[in-house]
C-alpha atoms as a PDB file:
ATOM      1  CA  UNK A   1     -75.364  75.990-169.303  1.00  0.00           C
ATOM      2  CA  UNK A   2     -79.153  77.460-168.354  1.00  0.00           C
ATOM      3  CA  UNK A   3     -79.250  81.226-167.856  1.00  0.00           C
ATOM      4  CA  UNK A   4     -82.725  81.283-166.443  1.00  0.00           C
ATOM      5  CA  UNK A   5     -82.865  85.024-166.320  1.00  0.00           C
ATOM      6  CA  UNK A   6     -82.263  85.446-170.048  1.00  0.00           C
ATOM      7  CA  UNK A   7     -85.380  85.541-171.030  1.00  0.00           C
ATOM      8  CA  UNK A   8     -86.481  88.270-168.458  1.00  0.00           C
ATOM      9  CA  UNK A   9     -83.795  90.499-169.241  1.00  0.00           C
ATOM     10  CA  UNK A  10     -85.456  92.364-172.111  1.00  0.00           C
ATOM     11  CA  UNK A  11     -88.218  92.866-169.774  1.00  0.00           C
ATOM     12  CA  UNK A  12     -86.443  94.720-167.463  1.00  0.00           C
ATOM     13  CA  UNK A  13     -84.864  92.112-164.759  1.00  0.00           C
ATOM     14  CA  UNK A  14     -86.885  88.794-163.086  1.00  0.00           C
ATOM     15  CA  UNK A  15     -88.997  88.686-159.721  1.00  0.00           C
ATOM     16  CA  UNK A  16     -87.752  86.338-157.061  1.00  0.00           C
ATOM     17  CA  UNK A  17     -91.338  83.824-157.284  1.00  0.00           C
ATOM     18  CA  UNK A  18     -90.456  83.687-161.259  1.00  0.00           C
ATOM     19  CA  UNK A  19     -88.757  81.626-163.252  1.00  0.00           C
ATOM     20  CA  UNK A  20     -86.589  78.660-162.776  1.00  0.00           C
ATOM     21  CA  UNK A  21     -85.346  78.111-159.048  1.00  0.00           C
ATOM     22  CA  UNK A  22     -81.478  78.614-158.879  1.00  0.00           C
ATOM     23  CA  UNK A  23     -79.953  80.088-156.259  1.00  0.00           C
ATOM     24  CA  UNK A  24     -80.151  83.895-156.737  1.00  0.00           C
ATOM     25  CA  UNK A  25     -81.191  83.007-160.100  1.00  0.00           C
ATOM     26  CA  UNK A  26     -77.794  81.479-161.092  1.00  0.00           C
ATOM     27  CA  UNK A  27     -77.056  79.893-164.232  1.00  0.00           C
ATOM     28  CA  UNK A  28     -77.790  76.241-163.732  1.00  0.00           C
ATOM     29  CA  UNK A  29     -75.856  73.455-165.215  1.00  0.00           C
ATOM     30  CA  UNK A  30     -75.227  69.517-164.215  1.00  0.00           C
ATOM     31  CA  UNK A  31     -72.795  69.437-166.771  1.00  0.00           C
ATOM     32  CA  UNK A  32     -69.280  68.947-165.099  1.00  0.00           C
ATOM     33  CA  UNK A  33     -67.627  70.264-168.395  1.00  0.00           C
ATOM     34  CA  UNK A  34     -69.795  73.514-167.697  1.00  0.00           C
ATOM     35  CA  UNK A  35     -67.983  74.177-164.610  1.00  0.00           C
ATOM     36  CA  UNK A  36     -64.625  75.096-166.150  1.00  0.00           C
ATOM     37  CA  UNK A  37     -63.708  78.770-165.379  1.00  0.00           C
ATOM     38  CA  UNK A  38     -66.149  78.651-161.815  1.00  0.00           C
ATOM     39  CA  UNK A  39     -65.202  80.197-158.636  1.00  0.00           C
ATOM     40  CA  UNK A  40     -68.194  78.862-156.759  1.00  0.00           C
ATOM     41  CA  UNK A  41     -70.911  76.517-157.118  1.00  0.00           C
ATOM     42  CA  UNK A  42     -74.177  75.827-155.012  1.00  0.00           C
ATOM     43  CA  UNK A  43     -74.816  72.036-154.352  1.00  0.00           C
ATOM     44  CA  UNK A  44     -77.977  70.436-153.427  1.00  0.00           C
ATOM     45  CA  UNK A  45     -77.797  67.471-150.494  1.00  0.00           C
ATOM     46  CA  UNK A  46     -81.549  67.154-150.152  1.00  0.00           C
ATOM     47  CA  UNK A  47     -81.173  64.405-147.053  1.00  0.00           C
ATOM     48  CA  UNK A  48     -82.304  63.878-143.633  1.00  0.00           C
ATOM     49  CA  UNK A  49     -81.857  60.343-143.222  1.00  0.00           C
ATOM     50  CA  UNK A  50     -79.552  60.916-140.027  1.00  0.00           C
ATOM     51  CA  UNK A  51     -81.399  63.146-137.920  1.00  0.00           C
ATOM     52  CA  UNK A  52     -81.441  62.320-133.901  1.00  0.00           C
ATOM     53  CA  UNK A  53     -84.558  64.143-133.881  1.00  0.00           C
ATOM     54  CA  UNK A  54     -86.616  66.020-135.820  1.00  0.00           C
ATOM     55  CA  UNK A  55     -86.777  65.738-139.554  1.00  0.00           C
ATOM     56  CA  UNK A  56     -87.570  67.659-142.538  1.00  0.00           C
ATOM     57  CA  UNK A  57     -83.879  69.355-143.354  1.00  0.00           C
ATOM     58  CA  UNK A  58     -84.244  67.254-146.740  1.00  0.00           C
ATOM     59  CA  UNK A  59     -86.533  70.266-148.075  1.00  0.00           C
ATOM     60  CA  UNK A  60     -83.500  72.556-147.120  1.00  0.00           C
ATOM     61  CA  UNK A  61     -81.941  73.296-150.266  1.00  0.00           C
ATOM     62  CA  UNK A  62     -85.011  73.845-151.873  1.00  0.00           C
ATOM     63  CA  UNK A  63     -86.273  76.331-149.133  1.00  0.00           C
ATOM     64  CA  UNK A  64     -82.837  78.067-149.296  1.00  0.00           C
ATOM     65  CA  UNK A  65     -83.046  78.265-152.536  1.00  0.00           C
ATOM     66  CA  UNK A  66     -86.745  79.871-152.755  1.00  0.00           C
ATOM     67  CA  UNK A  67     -85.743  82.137-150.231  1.00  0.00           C
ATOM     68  CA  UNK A  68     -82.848  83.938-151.946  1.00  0.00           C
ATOM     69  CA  UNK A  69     -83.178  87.138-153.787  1.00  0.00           C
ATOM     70  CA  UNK A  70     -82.173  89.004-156.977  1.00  0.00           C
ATOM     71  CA  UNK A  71     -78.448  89.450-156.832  1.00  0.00           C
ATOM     72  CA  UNK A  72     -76.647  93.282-156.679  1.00  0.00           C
ATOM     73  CA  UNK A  73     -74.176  94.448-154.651  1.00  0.00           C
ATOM     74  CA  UNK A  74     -73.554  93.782-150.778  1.00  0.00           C
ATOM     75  CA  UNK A  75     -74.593  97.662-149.174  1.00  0.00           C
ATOM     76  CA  UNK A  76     -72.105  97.373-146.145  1.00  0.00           C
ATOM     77  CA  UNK A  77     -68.495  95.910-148.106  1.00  0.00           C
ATOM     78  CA  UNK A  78     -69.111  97.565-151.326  1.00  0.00           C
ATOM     79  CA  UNK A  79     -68.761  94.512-153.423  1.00  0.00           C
ATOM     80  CA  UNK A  80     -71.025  92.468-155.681  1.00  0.00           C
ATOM     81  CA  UNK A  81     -69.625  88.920-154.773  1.00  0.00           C
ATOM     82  CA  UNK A  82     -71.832  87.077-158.243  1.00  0.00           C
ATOM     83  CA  UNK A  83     -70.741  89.920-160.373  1.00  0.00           C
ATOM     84  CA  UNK A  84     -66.889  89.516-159.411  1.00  0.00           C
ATOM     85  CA  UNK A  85     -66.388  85.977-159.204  1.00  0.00           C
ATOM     86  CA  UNK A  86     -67.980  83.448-161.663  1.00  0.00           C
ATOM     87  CA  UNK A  87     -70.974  81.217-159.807  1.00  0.00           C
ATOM     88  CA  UNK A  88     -73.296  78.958-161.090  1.00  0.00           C
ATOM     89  CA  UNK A  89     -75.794  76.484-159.680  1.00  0.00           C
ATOM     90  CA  UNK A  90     -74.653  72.964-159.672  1.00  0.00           C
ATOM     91  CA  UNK A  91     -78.247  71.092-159.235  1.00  0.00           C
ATOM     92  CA  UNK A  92     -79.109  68.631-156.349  1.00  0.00           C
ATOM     93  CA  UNK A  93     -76.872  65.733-155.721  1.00  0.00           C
ATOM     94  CA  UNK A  94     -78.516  62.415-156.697  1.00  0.00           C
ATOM     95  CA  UNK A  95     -79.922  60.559-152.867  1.00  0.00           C
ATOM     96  CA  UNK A  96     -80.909  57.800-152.206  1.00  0.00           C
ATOM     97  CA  UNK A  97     -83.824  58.151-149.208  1.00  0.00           C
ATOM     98  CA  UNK A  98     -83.050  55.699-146.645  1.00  0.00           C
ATOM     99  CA  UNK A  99     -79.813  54.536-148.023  1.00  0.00           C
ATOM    100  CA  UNK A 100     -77.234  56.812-146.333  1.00  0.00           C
ATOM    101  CA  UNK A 101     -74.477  55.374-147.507  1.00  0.00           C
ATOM    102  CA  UNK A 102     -75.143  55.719-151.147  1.00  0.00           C
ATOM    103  CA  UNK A 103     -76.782  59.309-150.605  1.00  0.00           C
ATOM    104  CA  UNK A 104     -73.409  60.258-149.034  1.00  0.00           C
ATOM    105  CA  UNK A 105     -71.345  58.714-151.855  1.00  0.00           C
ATOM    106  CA  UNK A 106     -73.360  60.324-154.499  1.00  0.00           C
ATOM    107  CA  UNK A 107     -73.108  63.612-152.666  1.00  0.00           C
ATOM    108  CA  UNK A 108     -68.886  63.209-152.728  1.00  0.00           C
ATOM    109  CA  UNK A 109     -69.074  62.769-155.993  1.00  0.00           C
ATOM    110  CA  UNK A 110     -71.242  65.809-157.153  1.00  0.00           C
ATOM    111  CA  UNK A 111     -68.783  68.080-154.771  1.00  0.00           C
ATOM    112  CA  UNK A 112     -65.886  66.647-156.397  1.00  0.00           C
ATOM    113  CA  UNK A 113     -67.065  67.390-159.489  1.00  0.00           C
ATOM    114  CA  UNK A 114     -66.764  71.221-158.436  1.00  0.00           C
ATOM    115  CA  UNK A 115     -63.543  70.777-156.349  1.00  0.00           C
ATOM    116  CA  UNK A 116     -62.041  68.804-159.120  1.00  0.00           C
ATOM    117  CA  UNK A 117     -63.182  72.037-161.657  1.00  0.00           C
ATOM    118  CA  UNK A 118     -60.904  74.510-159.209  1.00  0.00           C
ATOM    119  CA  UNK A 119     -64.344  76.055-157.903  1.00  0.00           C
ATOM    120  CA  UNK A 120     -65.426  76.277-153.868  1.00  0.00           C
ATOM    121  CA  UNK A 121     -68.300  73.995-153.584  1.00  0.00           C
ATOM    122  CA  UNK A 122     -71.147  75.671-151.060  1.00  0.00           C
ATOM    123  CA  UNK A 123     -73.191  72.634-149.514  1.00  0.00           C
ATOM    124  CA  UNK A 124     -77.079  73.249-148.926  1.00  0.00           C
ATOM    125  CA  UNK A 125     -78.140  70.419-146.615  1.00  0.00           C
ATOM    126  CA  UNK A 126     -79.461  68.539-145.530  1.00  0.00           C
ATOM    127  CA  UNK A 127     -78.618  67.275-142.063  1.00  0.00           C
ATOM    128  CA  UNK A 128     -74.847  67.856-140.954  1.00  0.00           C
ATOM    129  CA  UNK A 129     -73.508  64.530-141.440  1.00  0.00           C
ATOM    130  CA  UNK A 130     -73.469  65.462-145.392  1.00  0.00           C
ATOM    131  CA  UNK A 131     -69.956  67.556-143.420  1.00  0.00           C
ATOM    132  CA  UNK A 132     -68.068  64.148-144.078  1.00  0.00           C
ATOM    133  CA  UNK A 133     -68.364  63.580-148.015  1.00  0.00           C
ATOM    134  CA  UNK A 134     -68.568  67.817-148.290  1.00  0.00           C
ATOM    135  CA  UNK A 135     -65.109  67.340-146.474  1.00  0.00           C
ATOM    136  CA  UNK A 136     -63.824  63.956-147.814  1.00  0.00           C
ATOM    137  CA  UNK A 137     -64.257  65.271-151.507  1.00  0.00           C
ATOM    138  CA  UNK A 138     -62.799  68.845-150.501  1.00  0.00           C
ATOM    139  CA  UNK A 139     -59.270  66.940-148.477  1.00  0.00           C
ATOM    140  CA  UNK A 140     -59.041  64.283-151.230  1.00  0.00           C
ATOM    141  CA  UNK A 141     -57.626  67.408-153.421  1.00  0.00           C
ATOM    142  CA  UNK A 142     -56.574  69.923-150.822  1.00  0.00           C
ATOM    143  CA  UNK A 143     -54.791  67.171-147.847  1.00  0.00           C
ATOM    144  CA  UNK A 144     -55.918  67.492-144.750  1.00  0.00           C
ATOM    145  CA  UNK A 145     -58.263  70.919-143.936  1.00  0.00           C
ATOM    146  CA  UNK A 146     -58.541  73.015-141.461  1.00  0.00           C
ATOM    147  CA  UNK A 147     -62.582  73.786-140.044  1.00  0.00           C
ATOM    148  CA  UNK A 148     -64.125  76.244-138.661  1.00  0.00           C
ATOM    149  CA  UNK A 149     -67.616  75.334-137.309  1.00  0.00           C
ATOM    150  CA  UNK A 150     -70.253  77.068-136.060  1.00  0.00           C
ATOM    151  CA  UNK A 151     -72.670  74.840-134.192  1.00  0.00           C
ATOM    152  CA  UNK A 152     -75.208  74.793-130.978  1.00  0.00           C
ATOM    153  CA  UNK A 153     -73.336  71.143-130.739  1.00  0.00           C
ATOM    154  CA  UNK A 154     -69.779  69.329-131.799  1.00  0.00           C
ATOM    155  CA  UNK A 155     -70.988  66.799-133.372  1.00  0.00           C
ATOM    156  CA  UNK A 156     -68.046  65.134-132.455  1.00  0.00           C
ATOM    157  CA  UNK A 157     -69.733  61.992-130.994  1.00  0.00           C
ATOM    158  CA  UNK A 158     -68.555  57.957-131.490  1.00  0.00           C
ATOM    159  CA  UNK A 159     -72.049  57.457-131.761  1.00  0.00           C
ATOM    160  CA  UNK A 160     -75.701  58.681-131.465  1.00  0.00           C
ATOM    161  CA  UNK A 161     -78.759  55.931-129.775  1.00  0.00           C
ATOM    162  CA  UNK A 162     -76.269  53.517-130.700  1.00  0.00           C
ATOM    163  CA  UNK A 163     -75.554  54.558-134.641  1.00  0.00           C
ATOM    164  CA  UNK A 164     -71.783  55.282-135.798  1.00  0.00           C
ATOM    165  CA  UNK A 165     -72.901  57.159-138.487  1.00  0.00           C
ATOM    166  CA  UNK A 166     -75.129  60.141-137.716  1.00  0.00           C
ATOM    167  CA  UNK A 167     -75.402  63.996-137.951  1.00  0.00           C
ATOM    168  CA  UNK A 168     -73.988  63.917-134.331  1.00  0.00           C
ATOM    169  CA  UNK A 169     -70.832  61.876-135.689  1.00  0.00           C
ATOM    170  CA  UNK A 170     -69.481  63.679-138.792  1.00  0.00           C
ATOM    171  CA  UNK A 171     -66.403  65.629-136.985  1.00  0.00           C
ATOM    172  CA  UNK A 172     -65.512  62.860-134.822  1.00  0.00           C
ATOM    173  CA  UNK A 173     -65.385  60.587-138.285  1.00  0.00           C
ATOM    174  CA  UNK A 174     -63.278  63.260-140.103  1.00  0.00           C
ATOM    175  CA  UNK A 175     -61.206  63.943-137.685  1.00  0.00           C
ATOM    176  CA  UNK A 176     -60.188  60.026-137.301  1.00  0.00           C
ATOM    177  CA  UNK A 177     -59.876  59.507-140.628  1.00  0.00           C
ATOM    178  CA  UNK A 178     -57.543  62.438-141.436  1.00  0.00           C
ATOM    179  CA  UNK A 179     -59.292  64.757-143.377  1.00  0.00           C
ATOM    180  CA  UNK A 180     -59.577  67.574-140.809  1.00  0.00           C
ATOM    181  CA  UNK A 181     -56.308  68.803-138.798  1.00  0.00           C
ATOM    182  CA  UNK A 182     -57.928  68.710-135.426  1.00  0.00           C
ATOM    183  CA  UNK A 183     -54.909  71.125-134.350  1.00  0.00           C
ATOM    184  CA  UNK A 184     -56.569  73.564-137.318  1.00  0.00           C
ATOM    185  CA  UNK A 185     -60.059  72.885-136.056  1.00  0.00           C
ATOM    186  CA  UNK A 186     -62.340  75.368-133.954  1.00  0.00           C
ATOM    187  CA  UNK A 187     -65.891  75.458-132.895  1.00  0.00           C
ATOM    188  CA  UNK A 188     -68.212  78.150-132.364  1.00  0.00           C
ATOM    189  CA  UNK A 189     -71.478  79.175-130.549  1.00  0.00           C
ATOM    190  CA  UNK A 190     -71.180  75.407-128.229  1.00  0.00           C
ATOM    191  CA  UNK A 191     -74.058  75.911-125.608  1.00  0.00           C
ATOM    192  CA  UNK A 192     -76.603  73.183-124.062  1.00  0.00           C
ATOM    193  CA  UNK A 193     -76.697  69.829-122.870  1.00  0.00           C
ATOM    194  CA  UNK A 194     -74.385  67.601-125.403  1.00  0.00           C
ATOM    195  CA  UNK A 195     -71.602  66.402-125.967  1.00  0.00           C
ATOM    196  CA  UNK A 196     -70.608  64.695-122.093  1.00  0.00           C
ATOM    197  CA  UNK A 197     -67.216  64.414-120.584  1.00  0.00           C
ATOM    198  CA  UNK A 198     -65.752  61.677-123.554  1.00  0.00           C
ATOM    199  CA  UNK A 199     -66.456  63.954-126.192  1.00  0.00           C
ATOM    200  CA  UNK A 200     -64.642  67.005-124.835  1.00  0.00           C
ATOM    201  CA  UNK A 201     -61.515  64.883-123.822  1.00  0.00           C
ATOM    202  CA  UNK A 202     -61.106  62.944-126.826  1.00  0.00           C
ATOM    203  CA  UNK A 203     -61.300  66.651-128.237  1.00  0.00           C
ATOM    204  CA  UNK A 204     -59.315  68.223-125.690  1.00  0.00           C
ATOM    205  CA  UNK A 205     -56.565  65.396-126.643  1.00  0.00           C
ATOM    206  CA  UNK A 206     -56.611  66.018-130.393  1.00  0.00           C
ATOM    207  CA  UNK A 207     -55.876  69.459-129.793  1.00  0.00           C
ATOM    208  CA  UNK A 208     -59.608  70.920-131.175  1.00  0.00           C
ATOM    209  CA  UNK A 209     -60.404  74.319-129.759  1.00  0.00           C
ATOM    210  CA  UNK A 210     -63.991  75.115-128.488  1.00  0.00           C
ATOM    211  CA  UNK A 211     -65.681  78.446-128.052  1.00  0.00           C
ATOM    212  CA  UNK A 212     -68.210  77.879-126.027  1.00  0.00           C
ATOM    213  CA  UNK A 213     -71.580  80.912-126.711  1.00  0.00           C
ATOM    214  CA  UNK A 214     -70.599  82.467-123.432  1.00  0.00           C
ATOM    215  CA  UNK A 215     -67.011  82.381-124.322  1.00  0.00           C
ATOM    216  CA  UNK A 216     -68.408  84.395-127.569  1.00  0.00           C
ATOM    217  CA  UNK A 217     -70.903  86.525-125.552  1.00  0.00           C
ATOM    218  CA  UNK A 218     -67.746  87.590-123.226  1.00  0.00           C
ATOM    219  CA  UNK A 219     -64.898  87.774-125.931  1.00  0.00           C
ATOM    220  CA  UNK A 220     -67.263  89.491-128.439  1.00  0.00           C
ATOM    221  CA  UNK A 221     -67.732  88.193-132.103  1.00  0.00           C
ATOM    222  CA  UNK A 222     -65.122  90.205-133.487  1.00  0.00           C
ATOM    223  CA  UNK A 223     -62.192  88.626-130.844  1.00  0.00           C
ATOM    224  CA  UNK A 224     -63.575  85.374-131.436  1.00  0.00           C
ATOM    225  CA  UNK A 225     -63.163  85.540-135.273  1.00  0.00           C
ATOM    226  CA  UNK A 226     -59.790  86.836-134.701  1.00  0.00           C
ATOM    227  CA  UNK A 227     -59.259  83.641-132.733  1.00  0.00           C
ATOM    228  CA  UNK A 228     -60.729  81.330-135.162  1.00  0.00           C
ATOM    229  CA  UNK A 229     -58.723  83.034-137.910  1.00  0.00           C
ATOM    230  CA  UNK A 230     -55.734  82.068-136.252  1.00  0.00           C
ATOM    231  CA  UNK A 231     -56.076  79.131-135.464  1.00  0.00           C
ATOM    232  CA  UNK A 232     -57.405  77.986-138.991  1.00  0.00           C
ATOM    233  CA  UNK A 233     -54.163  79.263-140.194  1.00  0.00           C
ATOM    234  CA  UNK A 234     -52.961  79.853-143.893  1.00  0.00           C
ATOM    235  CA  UNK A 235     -53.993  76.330-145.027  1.00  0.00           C
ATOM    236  CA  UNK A 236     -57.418  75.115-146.608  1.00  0.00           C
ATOM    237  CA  UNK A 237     -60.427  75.892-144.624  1.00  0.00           C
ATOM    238  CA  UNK A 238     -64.097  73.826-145.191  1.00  0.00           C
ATOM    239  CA  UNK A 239     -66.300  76.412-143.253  1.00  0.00           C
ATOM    240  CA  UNK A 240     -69.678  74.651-141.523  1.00  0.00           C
ATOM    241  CA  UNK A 241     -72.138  76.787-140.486  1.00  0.00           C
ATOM    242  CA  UNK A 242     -75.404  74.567-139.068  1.00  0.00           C
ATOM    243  CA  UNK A 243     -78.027  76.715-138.423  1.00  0.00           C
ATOM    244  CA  UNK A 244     -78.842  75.990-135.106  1.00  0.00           C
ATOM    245  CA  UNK A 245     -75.856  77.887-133.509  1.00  0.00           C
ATOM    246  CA  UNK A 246     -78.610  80.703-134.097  1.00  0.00           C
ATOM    247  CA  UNK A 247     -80.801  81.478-131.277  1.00  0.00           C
ATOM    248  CA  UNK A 248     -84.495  80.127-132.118  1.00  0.00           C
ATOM    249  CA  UNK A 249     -85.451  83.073-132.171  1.00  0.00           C
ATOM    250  CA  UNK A 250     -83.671  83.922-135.228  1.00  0.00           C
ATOM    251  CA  UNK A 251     -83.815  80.356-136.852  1.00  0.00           C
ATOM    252  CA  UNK A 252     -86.750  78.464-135.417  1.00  0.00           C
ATOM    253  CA  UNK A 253     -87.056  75.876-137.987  1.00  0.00           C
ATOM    254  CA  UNK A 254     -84.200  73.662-137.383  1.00  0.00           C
ATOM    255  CA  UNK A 255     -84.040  70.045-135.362  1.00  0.00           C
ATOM    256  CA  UNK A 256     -82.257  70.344-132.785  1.00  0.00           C
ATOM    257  CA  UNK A 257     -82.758  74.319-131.372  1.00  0.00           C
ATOM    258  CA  UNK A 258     -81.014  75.122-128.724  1.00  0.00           C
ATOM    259  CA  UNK A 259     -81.818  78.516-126.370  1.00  0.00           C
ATOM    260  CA  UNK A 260     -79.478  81.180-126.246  1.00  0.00           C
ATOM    261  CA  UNK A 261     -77.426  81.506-129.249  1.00  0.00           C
ATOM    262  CA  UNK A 262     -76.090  83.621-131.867  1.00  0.00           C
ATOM    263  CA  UNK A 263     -77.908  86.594-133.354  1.00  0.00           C
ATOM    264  CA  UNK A 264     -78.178  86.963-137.016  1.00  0.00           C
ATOM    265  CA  UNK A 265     -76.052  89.646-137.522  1.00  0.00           C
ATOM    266  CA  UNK A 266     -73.140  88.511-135.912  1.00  0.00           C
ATOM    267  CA  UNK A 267     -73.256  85.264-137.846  1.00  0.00           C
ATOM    268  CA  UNK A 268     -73.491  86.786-140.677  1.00  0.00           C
ATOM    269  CA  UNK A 269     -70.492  89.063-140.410  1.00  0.00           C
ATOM    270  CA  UNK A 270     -68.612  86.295-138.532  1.00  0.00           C
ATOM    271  CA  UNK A 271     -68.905  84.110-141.883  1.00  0.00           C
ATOM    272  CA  UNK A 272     -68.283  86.552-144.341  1.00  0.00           C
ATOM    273  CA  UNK A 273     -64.858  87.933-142.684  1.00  0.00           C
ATOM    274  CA  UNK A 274     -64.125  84.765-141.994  1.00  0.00           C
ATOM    275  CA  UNK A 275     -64.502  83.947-145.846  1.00  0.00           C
ATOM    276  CA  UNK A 276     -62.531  87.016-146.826  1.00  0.00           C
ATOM    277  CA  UNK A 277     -59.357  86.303-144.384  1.00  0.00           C
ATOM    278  CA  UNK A 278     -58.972  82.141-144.651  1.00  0.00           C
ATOM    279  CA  UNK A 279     -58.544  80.474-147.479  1.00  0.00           C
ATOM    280  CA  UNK A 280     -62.090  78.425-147.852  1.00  0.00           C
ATOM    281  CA  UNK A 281     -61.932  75.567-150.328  1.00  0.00           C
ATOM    282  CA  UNK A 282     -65.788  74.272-149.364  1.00  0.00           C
ATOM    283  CA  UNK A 283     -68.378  74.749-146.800  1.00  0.00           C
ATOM    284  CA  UNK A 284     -71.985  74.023-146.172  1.00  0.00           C
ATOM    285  CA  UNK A 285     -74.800  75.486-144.256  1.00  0.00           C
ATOM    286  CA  UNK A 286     -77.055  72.375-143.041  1.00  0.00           C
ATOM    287  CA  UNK A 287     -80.078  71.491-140.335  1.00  0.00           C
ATOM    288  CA  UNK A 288     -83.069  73.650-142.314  1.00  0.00           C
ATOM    289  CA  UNK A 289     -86.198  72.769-141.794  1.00  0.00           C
ATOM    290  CA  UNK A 290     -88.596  74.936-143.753  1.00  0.00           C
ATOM    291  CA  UNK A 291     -91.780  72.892-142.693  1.00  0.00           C
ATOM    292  CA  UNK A 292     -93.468  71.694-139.406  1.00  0.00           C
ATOM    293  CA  UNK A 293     -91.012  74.350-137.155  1.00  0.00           C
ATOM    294  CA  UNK A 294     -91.216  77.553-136.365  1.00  0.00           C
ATOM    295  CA  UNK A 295     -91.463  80.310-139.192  1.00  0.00           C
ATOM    296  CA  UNK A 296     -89.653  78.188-142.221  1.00  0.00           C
ATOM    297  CA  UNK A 297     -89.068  81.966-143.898  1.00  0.00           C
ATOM    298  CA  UNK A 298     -87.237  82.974-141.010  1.00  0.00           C
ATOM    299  CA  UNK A 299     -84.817  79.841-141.010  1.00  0.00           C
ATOM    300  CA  UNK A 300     -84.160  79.608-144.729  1.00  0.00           C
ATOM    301  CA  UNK A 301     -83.738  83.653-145.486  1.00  0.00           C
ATOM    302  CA  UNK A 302     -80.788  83.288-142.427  1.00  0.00           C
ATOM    303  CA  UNK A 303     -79.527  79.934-144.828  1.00  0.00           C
ATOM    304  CA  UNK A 304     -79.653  82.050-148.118  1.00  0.00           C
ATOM    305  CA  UNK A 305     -77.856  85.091-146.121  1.00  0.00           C
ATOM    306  CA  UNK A 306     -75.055  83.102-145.312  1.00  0.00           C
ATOM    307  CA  UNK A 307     -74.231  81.447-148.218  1.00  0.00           C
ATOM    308  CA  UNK A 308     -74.494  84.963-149.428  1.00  0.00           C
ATOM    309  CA  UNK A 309     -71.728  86.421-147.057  1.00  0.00           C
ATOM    310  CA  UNK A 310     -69.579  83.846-147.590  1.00  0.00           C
ATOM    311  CA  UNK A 311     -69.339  84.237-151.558  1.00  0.00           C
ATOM    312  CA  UNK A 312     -68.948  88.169-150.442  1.00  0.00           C
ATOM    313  CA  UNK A 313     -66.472  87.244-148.074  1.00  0.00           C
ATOM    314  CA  UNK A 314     -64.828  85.048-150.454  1.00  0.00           C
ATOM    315  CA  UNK A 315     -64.633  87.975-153.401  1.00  0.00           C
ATOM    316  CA  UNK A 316     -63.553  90.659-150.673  1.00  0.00           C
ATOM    317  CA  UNK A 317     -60.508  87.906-149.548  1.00  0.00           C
ATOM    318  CA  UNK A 318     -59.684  87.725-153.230  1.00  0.00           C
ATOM    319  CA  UNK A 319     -60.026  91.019-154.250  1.00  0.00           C
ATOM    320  CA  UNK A 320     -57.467  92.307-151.192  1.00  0.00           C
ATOM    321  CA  UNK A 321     -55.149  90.005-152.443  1.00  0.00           C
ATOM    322  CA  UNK A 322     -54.399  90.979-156.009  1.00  0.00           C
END
């Protein structure tokens, strides 16, 4: 396994624009013998093939990646999350641009790699229909999972312009196929335009719960993390956090922004309580676009921050329950 700050550790610690690009400055390895011992690893899925609109999320996990900071401890829990638990950088899965359906299988197969080591793959997309291999690979060893999704949209559609398989589609497929417990299932931060009338009943019939951004503006975050933490239950949770249920204000380089959303602070401490009260075996944080929209640093320092809280969240949950 790399240790790209070895080097720089006689010389007193490495700058963020130095070195090799890991997350944080993680170890790196694409070795899956090297991931024996993890607790987490970071995985690439550098694709954008099945965007509705605008493109660009492919440079995501790159962006994230350049955008995250020197690691030390988190000032508000009191706990260094990549000092306590053992995280390393699993690479990029292999795509295929313009070939979906091999991107998506090579994708399953790098997050298995991690779920099949024992460690919590976290997803940088990449458009949100890399949710169904993140998922498939996570259920395939955990059964069926429970999800908690924070979104501007459901993604919960039979189709988008006419395509079964899009980054509208990816709940409604996993839900169908079995590898989400709809009755375990809730979404967050819902505002806009889309899904219509079909979507909501076919959801309202599989027992999904919805919390709709004005349900979360009246309820507050804290009562709707409560809600989401029961309903997730006890059982495996994939966590899916697409940037976009931000307000554009706080994430303006994303595809599909949507007006009046969530602040950055209270999706950031939404995530990492969640992290530290369910029991997450996977989750992703999809839909940056660090070129052509908005402010990209804006978009992919929010990324980097979550995937941050959750590992926090994730030591904190662990820590409480030794």
């Amino acid at each position: 396994m790399i240790d790209p700050l070895q080097r720089w550790r006689q010389h007193g610690g490495k700058p963020d624009y130095a070195g090799l690009l890991t997350f944080g400055g993680l170890p790196y390895t694409e070795d899956p013998a090297e991931l024996a011992g993890s607790d987490v690893a970071i995985v690439g899925a550098p694709t954008d093939d099945l965007v509705s609109d605008r493109p660009g999320a492919r440079f995501g996990p790159r962006a994230i990646r350049a955008a995250s900071c020197t690691r030390g401890p988190h000032l508000e829990a009191k706990v260094d999350g990549f000092a306590e638990l053992q995280v390393v950088d699993y690479g990029d899965a292999p795509v295929r641009p313009a070939d979906p359906a091999r991107t998506h299988e090579a994708i399953e197969g790098v997050v298995g790699d991690v779920v099949d080591a024992g460690a919590v793959p976290i997803v940088l997309g990449g458009d949100h229909g890399i949710a169904e291999p993140d998922v498939r690979a996570c259920a395939r060893r955990h059964g069926a999972v429970g999800l908690i999704h924070f979104d501007a949209h459901t993604d919960t559609g039979t189709e988008v312009f006419g395509a079964e398989v899009s980054h509208g589609t990816p709940m409604y497929q996993l839900v169908e196929q079995g590898h989400v417990d709809p009755r375990r299932y809730v979404q967050i931060g819902l505002r806009g335009y889309w899904p219509g009338e079909p979507e909501f009943a076919w959801q309202a019939a599989k027992g999904i719960t919805s919390l709709f951004m004005h349900d979360v503006r009246e309820l507050g975050i804290r009562s709707a993390v409560e809600r989401a933490t029961e309903i997730a239950g006890e059982g495996p949770v994939f966590l899916s956090v697409d940037v976009d249920v931000l307000d554009p204000a706080f994430a303006p380089g994303t595809g599909t922004p949507e007006p009046g959303g969530m602040s950055t602070t209270d999706l950031l401490w939404a995530c990492r309580e969640l992290a530290a009260r369910v029991r997450v075996v996977g989750a992703d944080v999809v839909e940056v676009i660090p070129t052509g929209v908005g402010s990209s640093d804006i978009t992919a320092l929010a990324a980097d921050r979550i995937v941050r809280e959750i590992v926090t969240g994730i030591a904190v949950g662990r820590r409480a329950a030794v």
